[in-house]
C-alpha atoms as a PDB file:
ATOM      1  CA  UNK A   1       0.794  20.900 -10.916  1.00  0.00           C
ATOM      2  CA  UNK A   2       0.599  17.215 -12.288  1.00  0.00           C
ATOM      3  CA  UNK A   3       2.015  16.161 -15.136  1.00  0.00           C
ATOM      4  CA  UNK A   4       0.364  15.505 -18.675  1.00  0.00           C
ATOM      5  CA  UNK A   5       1.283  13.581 -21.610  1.00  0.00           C
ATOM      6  CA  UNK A   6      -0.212  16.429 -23.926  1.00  0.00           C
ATOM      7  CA  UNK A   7       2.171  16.729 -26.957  1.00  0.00           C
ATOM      8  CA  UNK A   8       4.284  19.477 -27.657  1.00  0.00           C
ATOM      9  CA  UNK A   9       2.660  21.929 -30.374  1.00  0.00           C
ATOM     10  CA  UNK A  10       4.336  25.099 -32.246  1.00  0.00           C
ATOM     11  CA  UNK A  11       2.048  27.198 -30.423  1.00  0.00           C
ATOM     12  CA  UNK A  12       2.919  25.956 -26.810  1.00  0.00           C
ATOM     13  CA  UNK A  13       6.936  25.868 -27.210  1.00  0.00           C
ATOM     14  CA  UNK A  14       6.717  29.481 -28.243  1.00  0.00           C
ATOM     15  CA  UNK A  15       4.658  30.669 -25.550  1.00  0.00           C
ATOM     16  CA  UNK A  16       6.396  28.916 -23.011  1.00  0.00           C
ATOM     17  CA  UNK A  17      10.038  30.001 -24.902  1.00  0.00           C
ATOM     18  CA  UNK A  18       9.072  33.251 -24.486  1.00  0.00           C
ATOM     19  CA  UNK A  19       7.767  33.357 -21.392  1.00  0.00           C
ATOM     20  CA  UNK A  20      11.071  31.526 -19.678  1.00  0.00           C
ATOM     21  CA  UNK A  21      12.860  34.091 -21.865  1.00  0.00           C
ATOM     22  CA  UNK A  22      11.078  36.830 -19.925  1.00  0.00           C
ATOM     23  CA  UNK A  23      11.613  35.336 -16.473  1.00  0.00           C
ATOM     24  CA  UNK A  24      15.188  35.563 -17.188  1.00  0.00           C
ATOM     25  CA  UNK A  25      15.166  39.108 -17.800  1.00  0.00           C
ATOM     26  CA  UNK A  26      14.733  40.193 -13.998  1.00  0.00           C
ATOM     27  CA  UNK A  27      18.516  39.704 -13.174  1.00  0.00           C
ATOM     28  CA  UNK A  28      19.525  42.022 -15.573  1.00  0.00           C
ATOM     29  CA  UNK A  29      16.374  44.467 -15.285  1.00  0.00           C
ATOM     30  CA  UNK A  30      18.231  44.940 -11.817  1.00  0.00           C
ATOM     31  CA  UNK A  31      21.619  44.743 -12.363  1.00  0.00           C
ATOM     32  CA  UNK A  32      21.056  47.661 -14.829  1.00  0.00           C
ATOM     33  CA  UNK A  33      18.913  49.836 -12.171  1.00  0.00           C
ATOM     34  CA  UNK A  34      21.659  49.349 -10.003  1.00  0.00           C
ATOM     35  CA  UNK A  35      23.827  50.694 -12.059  1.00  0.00           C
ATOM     36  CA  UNK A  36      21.969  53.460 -14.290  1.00  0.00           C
ATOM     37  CA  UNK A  37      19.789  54.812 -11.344  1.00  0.00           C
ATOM     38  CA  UNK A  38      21.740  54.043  -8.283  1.00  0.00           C
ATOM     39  CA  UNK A  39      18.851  53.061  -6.363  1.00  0.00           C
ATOM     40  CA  UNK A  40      18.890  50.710  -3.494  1.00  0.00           C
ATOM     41  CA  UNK A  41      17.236  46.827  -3.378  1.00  0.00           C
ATOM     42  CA  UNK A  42      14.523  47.123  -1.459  1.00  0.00           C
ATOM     43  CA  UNK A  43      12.936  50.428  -3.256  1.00  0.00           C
ATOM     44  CA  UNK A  44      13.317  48.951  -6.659  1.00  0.00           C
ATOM     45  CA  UNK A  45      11.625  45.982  -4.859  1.00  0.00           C
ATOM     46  CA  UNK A  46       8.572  48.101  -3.255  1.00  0.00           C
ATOM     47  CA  UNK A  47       8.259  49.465  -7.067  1.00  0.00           C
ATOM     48  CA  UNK A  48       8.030  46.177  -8.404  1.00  0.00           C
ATOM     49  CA  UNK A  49       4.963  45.620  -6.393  1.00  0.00           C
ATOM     50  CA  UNK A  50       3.600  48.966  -6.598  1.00  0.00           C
ATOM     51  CA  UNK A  51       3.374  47.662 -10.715  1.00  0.00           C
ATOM     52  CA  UNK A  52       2.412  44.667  -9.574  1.00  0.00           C
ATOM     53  CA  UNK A  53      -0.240  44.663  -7.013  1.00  0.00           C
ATOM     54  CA  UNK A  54      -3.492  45.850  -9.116  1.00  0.00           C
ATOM     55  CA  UNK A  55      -2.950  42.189 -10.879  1.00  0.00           C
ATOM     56  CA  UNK A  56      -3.280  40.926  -7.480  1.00  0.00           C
ATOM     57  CA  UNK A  57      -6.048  42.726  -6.649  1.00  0.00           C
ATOM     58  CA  UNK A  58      -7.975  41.933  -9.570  1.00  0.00           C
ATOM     59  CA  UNK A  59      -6.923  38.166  -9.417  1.00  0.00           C
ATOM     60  CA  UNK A  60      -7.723  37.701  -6.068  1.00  0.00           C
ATOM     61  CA  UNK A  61     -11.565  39.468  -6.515  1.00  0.00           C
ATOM     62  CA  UNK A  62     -12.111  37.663  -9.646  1.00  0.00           C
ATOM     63  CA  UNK A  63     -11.706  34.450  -7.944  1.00  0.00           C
ATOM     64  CA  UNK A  64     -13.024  34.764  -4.623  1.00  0.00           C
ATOM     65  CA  UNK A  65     -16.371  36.253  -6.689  1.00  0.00           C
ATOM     66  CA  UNK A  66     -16.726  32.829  -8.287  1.00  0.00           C
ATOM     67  CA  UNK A  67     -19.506  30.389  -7.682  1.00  0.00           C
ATOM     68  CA  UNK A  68     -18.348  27.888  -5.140  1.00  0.00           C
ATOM     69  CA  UNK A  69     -15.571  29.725  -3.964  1.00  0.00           C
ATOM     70  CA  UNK A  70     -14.596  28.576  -0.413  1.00  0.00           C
ATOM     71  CA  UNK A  71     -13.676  30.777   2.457  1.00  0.00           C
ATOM     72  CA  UNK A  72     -10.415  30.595   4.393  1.00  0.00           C
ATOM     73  CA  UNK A  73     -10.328  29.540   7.887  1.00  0.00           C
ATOM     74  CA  UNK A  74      -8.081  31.095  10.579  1.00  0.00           C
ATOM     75  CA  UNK A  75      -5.345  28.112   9.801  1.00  0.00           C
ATOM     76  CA  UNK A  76      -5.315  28.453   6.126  1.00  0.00           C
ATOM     77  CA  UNK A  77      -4.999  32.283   6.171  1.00  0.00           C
ATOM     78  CA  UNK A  78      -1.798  31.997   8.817  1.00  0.00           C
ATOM     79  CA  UNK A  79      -0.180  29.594   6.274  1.00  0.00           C
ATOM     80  CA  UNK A  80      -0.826  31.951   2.896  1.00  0.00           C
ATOM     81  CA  UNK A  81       0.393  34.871   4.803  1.00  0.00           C
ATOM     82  CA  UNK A  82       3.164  33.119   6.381  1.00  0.00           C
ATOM     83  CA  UNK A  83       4.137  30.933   2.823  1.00  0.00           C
ATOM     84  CA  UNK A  84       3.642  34.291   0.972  1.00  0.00           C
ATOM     85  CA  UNK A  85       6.015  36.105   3.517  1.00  0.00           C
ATOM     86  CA  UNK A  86       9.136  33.248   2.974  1.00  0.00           C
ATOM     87  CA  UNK A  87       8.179  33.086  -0.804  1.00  0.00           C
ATOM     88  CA  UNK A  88       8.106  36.642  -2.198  1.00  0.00           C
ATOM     89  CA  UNK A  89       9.234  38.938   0.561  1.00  0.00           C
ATOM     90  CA  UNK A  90      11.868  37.265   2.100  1.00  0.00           C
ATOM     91  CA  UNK A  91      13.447  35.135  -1.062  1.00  0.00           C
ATOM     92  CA  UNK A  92      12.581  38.826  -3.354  1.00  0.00           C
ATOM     93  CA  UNK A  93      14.278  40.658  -0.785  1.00  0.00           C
ATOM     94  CA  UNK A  94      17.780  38.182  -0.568  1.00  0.00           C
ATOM     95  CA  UNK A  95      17.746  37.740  -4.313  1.00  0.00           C
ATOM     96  CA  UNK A  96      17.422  42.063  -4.698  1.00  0.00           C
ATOM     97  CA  UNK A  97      20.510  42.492  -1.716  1.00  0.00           C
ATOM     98  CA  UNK A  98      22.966  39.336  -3.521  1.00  0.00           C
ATOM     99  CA  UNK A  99      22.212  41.043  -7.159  1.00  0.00           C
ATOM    100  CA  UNK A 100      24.213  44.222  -5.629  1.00  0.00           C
ATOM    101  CA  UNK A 101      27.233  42.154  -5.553  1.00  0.00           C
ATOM    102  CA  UNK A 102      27.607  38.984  -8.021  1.00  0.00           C
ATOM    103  CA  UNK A 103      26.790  38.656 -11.010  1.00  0.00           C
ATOM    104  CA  UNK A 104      23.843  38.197 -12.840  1.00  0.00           C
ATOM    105  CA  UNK A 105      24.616  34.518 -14.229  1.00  0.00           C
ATOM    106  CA  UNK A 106      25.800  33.039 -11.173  1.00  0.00           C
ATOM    107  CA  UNK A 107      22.586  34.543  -9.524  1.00  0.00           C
ATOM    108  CA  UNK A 108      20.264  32.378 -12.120  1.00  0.00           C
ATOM    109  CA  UNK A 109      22.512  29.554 -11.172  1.00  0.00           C
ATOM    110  CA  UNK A 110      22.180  29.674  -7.423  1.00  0.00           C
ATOM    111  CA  UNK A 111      18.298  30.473  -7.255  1.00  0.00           C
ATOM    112  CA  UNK A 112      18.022  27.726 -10.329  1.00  0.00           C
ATOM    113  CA  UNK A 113      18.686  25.174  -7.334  1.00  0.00           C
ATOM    114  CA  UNK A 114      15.846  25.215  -5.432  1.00  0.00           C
ATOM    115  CA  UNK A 115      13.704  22.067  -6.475  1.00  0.00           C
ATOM    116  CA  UNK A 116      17.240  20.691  -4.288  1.00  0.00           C
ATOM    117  CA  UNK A 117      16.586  22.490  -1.610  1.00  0.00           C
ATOM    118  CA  UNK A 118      12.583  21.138  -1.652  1.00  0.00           C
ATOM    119  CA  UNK A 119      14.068  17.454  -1.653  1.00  0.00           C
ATOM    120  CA  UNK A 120      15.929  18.086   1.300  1.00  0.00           C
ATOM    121  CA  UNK A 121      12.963  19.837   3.105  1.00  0.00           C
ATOM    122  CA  UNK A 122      11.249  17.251   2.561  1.00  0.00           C
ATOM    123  CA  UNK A 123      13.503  14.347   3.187  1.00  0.00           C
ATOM    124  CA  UNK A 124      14.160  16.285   6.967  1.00  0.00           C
ATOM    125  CA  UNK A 125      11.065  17.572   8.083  1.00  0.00           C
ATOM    126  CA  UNK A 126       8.313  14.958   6.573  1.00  0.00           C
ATOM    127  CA  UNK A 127      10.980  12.281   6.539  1.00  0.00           C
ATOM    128  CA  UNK A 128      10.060  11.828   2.737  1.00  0.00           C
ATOM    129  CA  UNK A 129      13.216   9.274   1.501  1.00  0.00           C
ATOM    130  CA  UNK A 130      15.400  10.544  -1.117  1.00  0.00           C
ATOM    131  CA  UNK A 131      15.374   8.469  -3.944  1.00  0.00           C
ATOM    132  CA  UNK A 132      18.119   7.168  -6.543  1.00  0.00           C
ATOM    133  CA  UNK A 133      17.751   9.626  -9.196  1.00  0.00           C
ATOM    134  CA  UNK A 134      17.059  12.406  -6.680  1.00  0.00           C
ATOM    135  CA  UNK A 135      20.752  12.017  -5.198  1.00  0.00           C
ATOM    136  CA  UNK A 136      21.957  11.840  -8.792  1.00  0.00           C
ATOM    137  CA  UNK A 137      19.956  15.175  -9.280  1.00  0.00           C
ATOM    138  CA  UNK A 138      21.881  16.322  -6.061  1.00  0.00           C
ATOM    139  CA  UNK A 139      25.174  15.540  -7.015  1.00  0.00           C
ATOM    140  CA  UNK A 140      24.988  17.105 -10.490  1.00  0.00           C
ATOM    141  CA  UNK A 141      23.350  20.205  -9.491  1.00  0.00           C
ATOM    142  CA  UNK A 142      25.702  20.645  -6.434  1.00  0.00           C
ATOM    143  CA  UNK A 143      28.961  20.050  -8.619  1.00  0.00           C
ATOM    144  CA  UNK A 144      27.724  22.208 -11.319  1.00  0.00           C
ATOM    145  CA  UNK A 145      27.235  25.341  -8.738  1.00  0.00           C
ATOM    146  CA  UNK A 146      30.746  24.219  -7.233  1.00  0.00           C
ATOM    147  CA  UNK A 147      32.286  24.368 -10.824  1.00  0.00           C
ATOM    148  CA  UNK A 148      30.990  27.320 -12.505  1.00  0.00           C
ATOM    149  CA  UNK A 149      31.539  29.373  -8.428  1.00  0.00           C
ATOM    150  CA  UNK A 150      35.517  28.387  -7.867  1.00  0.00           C
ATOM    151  CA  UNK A 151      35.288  29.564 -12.082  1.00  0.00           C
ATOM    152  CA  UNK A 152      33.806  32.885 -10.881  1.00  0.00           C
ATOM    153  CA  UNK A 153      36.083  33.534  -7.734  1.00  0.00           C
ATOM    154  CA  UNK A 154      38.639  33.917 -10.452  1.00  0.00           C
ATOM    155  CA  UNK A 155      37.090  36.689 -11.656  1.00  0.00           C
ATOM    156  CA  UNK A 156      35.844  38.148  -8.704  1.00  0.00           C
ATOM    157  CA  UNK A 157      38.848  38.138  -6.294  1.00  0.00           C
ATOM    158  CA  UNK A 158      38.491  42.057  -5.868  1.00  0.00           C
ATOM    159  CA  UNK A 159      34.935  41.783  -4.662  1.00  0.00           C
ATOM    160  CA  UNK A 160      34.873  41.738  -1.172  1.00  0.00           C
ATOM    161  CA  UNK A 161      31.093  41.325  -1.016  1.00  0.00           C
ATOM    162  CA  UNK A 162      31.402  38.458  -3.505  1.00  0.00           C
ATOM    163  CA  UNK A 163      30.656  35.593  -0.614  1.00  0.00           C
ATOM    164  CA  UNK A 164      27.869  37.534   0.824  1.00  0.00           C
ATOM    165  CA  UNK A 165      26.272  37.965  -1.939  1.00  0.00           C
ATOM    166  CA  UNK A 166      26.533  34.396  -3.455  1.00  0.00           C
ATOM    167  CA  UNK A 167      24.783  33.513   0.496  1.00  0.00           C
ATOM    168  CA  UNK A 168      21.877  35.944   0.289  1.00  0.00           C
ATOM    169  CA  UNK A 169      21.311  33.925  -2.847  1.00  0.00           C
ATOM    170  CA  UNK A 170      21.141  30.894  -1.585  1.00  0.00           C
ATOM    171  CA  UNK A 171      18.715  32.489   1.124  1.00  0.00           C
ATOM    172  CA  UNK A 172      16.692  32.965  -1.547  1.00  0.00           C
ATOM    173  CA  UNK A 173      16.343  30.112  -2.793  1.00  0.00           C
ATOM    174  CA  UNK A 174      16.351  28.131   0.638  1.00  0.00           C
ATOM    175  CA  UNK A 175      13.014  30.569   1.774  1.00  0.00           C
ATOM    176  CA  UNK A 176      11.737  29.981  -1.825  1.00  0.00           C
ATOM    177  CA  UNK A 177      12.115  26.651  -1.579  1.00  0.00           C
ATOM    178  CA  UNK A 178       9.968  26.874   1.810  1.00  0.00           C
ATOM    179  CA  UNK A 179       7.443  28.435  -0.078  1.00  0.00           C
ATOM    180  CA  UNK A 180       7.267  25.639  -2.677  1.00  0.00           C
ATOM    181  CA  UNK A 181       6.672  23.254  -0.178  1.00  0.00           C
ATOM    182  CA  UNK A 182       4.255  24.873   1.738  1.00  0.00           C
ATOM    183  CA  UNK A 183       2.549  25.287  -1.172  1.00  0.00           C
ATOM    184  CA  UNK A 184       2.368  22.009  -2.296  1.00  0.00           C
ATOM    185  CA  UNK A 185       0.704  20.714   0.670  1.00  0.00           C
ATOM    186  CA  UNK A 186      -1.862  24.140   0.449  1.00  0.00           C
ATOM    187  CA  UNK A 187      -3.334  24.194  -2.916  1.00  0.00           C
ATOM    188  CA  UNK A 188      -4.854  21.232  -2.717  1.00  0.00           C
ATOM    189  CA  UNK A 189      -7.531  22.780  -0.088  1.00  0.00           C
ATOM    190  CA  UNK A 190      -7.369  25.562  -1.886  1.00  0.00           C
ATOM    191  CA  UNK A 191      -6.864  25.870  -5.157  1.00  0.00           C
ATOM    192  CA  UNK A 192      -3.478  27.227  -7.330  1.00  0.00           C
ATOM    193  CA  UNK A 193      -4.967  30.327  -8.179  1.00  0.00           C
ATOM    194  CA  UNK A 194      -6.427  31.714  -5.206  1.00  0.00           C
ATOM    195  CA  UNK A 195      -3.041  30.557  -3.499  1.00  0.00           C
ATOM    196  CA  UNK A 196      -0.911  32.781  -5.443  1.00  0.00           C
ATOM    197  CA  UNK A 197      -2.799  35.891  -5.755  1.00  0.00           C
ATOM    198  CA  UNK A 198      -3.203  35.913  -1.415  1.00  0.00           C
ATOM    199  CA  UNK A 199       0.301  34.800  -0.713  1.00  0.00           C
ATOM    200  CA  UNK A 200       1.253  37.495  -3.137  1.00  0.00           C
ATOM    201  CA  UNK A 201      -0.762  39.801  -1.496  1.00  0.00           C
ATOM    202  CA  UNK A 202       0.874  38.738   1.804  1.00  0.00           C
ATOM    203  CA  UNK A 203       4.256  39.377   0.296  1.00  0.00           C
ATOM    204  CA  UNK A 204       3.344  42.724  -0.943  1.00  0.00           C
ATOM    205  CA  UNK A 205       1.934  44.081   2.260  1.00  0.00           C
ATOM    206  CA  UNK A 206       5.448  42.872   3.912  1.00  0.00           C
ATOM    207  CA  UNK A 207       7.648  44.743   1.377  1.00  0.00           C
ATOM    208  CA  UNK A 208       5.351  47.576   1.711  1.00  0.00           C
ATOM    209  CA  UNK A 209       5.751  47.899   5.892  1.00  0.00           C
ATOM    210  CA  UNK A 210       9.207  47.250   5.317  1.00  0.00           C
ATOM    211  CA  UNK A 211       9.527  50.274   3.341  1.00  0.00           C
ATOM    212  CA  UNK A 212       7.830  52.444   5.689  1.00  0.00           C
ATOM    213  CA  UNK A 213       9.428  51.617   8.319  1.00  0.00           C
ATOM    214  CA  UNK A 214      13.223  50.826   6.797  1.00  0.00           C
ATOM    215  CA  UNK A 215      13.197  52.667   3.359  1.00  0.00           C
ATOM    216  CA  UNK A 216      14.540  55.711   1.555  1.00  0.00           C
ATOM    217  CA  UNK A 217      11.850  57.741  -0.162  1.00  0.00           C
ATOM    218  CA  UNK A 218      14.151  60.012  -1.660  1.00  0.00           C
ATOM    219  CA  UNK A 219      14.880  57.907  -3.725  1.00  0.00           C
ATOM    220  CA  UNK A 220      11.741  57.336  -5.090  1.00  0.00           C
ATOM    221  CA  UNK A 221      11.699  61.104  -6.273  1.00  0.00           C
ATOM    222  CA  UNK A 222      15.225  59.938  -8.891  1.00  0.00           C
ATOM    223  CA  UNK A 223      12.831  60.458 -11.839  1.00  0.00           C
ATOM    224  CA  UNK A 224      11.216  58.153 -14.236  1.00  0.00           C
ATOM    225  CA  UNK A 225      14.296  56.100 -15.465  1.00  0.00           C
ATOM    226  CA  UNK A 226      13.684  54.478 -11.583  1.00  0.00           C
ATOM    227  CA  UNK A 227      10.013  54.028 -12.579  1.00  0.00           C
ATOM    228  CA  UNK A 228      10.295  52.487 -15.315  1.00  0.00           C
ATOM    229  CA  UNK A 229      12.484  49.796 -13.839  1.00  0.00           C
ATOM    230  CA  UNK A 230      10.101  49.474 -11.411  1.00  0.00           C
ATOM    231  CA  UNK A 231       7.096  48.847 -14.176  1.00  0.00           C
ATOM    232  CA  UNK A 232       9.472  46.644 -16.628  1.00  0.00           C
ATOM    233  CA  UNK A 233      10.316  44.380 -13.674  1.00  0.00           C
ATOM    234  CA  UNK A 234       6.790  44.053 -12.715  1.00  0.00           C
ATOM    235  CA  UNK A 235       5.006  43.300 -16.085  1.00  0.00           C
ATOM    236  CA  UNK A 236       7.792  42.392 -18.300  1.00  0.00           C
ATOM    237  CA  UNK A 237       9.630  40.220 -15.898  1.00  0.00           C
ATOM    238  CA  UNK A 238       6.772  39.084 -13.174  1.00  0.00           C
ATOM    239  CA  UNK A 239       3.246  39.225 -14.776  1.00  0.00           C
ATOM    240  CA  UNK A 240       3.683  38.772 -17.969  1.00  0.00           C
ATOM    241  CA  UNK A 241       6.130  36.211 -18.351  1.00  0.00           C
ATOM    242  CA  UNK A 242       3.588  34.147 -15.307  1.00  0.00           C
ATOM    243  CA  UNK A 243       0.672  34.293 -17.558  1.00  0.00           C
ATOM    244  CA  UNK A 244       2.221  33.057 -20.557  1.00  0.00           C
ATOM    245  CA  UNK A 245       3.723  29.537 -18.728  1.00  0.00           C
ATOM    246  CA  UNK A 246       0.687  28.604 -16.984  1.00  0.00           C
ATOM    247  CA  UNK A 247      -0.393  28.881 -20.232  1.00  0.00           C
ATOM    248  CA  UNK A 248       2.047  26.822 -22.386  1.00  0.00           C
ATOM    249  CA  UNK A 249       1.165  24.190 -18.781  1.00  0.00           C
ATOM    250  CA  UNK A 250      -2.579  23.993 -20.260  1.00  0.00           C
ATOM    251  CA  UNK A 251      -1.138  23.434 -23.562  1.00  0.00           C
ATOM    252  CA  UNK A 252       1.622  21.569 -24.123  1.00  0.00           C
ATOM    253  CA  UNK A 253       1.944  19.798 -20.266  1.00  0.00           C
ATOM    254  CA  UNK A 254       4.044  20.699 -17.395  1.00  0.00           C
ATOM    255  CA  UNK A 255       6.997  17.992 -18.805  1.00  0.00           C
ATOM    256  CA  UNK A 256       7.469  19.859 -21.596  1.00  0.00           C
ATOM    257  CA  UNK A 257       7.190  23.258 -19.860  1.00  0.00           C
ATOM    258  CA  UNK A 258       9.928  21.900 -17.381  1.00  0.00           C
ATOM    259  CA  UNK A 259      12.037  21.483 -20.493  1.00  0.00           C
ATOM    260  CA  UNK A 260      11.608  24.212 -22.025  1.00  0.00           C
ATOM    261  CA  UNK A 261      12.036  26.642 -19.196  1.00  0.00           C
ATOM    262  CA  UNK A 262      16.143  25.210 -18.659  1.00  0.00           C
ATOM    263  CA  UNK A 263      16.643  28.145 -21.427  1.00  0.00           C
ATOM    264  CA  UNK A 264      15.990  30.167 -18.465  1.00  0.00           C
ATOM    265  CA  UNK A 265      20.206  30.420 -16.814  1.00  0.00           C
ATOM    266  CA  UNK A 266      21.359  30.067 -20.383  1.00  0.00           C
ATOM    267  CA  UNK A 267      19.067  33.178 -21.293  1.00  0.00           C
ATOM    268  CA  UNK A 268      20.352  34.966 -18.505  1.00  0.00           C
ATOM    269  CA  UNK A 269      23.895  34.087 -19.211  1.00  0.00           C
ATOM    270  CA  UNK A 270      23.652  35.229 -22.430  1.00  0.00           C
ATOM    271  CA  UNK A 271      21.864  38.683 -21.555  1.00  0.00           C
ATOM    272  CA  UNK A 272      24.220  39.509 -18.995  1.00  0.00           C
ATOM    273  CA  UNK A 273      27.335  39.437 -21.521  1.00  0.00           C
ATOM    274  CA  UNK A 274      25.941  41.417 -23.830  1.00  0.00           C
ATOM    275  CA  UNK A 275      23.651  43.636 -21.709  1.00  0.00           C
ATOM    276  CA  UNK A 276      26.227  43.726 -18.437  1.00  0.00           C
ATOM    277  CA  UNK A 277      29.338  42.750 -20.109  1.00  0.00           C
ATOM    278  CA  UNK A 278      29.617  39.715 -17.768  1.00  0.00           C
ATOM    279  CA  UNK A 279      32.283  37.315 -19.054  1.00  0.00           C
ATOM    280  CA  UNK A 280      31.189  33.613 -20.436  1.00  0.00           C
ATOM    281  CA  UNK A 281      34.009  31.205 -19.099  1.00  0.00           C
ATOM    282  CA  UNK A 282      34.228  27.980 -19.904  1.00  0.00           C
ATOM    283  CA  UNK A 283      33.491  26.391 -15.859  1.00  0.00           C
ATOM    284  CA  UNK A 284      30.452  28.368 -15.876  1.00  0.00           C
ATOM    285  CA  UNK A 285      29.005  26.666 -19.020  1.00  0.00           C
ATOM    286  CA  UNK A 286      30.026  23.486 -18.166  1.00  0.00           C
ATOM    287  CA  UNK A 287      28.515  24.160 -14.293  1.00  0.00           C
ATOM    288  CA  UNK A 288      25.079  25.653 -16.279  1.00  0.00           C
ATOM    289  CA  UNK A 289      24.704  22.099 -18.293  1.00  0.00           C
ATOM    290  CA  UNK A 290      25.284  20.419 -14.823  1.00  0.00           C
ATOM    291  CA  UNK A 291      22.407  22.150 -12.932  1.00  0.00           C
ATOM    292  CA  UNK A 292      19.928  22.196 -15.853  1.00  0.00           C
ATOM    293  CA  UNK A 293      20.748  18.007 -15.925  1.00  0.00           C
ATOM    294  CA  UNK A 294      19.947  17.730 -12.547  1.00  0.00           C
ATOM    295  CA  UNK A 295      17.281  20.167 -12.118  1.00  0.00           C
ATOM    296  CA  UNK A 296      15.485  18.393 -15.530  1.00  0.00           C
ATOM    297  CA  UNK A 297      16.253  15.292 -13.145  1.00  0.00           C
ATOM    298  CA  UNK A 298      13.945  16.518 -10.421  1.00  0.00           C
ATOM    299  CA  UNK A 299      11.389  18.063 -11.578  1.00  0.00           C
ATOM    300  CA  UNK A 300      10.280  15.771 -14.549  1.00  0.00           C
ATOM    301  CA  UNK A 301      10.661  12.210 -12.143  1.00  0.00           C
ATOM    302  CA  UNK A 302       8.247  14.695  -9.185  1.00  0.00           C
ATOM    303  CA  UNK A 303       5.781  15.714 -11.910  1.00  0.00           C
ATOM    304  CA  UNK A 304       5.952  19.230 -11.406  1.00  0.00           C
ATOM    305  CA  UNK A 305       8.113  22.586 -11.833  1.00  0.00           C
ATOM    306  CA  UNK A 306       7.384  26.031 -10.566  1.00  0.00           C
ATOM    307  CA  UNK A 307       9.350  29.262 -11.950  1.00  0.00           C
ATOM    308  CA  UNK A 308      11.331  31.859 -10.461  1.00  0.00           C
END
């Protein structure tokens, strides 16, 4: 995505409002399966992209149908598939374990790191150097997670899991961050669109094998409060919500997007006290405005900003 100097309208901030809103909403979508339904990670997972795949489908026909439309060679199609595995398989998959046991605020946090993690990728494997206001970005974002974490271990100190979890986080946004990269060095041969709807494709055939081979379907048959999880996280909390920002993008710019989408970890802090009854401490607030500083760091100096 490059960035545009296209003001900010009425019309734009509320789309894109709403739509960071929305992205938000997974973390607790979850946390409440998990604790209504009783169902495990990676079915709620394969029912997410059950919901999910006919928008895939349909994506991925209407743009290989138009005029022009260029074919994939045998490289391109091993990097979609393998940038589709690391992006919404394996970072889905992490994010869906670590939601079993932290919370849903310090979850946001953690994966809210990730344009870090793309700096570093890039400063070690294409030797890209890291600039000033990149290791400013780095130190703010890094201190905020260490402040608002020690903050949480207070409160968690009967959760045995509570490490574990925080690390299949950071997993998640470590493979996502892979997948960003990837990306960004794909969609120029290829286009944005068609990118996403194969490498989603690519993800949802690797949750689906995983679940024949590895899952429960007993659980599947738990009754329609499981289903409808399933469908809310898919349209409410994937499609939706992805629509309605690459929309605000071709309104109001991707700057302004990247702004407006910080609401997302306050959002979900917010929900998750008075959906989860997850406590609002004082370290985690002051860690929040410390990753949103240095995030808002990143991704408006780069130009770009991709959403969770």
């Amino acid at each position: 995505m490059v960035a545009t100097k296209q003001p900010l309208t009425f019309l734009g901030f509320i789309i894109a409002f709403i739509g960071a809103i929305l992205f938000s909403t997974k973390a607790i979508m979850v946390k409440l399966a998990y604790a209504q339904v009783n169902v495990d990670a990676l079915s709620l997972l394969t029912l997410r992209m059950i919901f999910s795949l006919p928008f895939y489908i349909l994506a991925a026909i209407v743009i290989s149908n138009r005029s022009g439309n260029i074919k994939f060679n045998y490289k391109q199609w091993f990097k979609i598939i393998v940038l589709g595995l690391f992006g919404y398989y394996l970072s889905s998959l992490f994010d869906f374990i670590g939601l079993q046991y932290i919370s849903a605020g310090l979850e946001r946090l953690i994966l809210f790191l990730y344009p870090t993690f793309v700096v570093i990728i890039n400063f070690l494997v294409y030797r890209q150097k890291i600039k000033n206001n990149q290791k400013l970005a780095l130190i703010l974002s890094y201190s905020g997670i260490a402040l608002a974490y020690f903050g949480e271990i207070k409160l968690e100190s009967f959760n045995p899991n509570f490490l574990f979890g925080s690390f299949l986080v950071f997993l998640c946004a470590i493979t996502y961050s892979v997948y960003i990269v990837g990306s960004g060095r794909l969609i120029p041969e290829i286009g944005a669109a068609k990118f996403t709807a194969y490498a989603m494709l690519a993800a949802t055939a690797g949750i689906f094998i995983h679940f024949m081979l590895r899952g429960d379907y007993q659980t599947l048959d738990k009754g329609s409060g499981l289903w409808w999880y399933g469908l809310l996280l898919a349209v409410v909390a994937t499609v939706i919500p992805t629509f309605m920002l690459s929309a605000a993008i071709k309104k109001i710019g991707t700057n302004n997007v990247a702004i407006i989408s910080t609401i997302g970890p306050v959002s979900t802090i917010v929900q998750a006290h008075y959906f989860l009854g997850e406590h609002i401490f004082p370290a985690q607030i002051a860690g929040t405005i410390l990753v949103v500083i240095g995030v808002l760091l990143l991704s408006l100096k780069a130009g770009k900003f991709r959403f969770l």
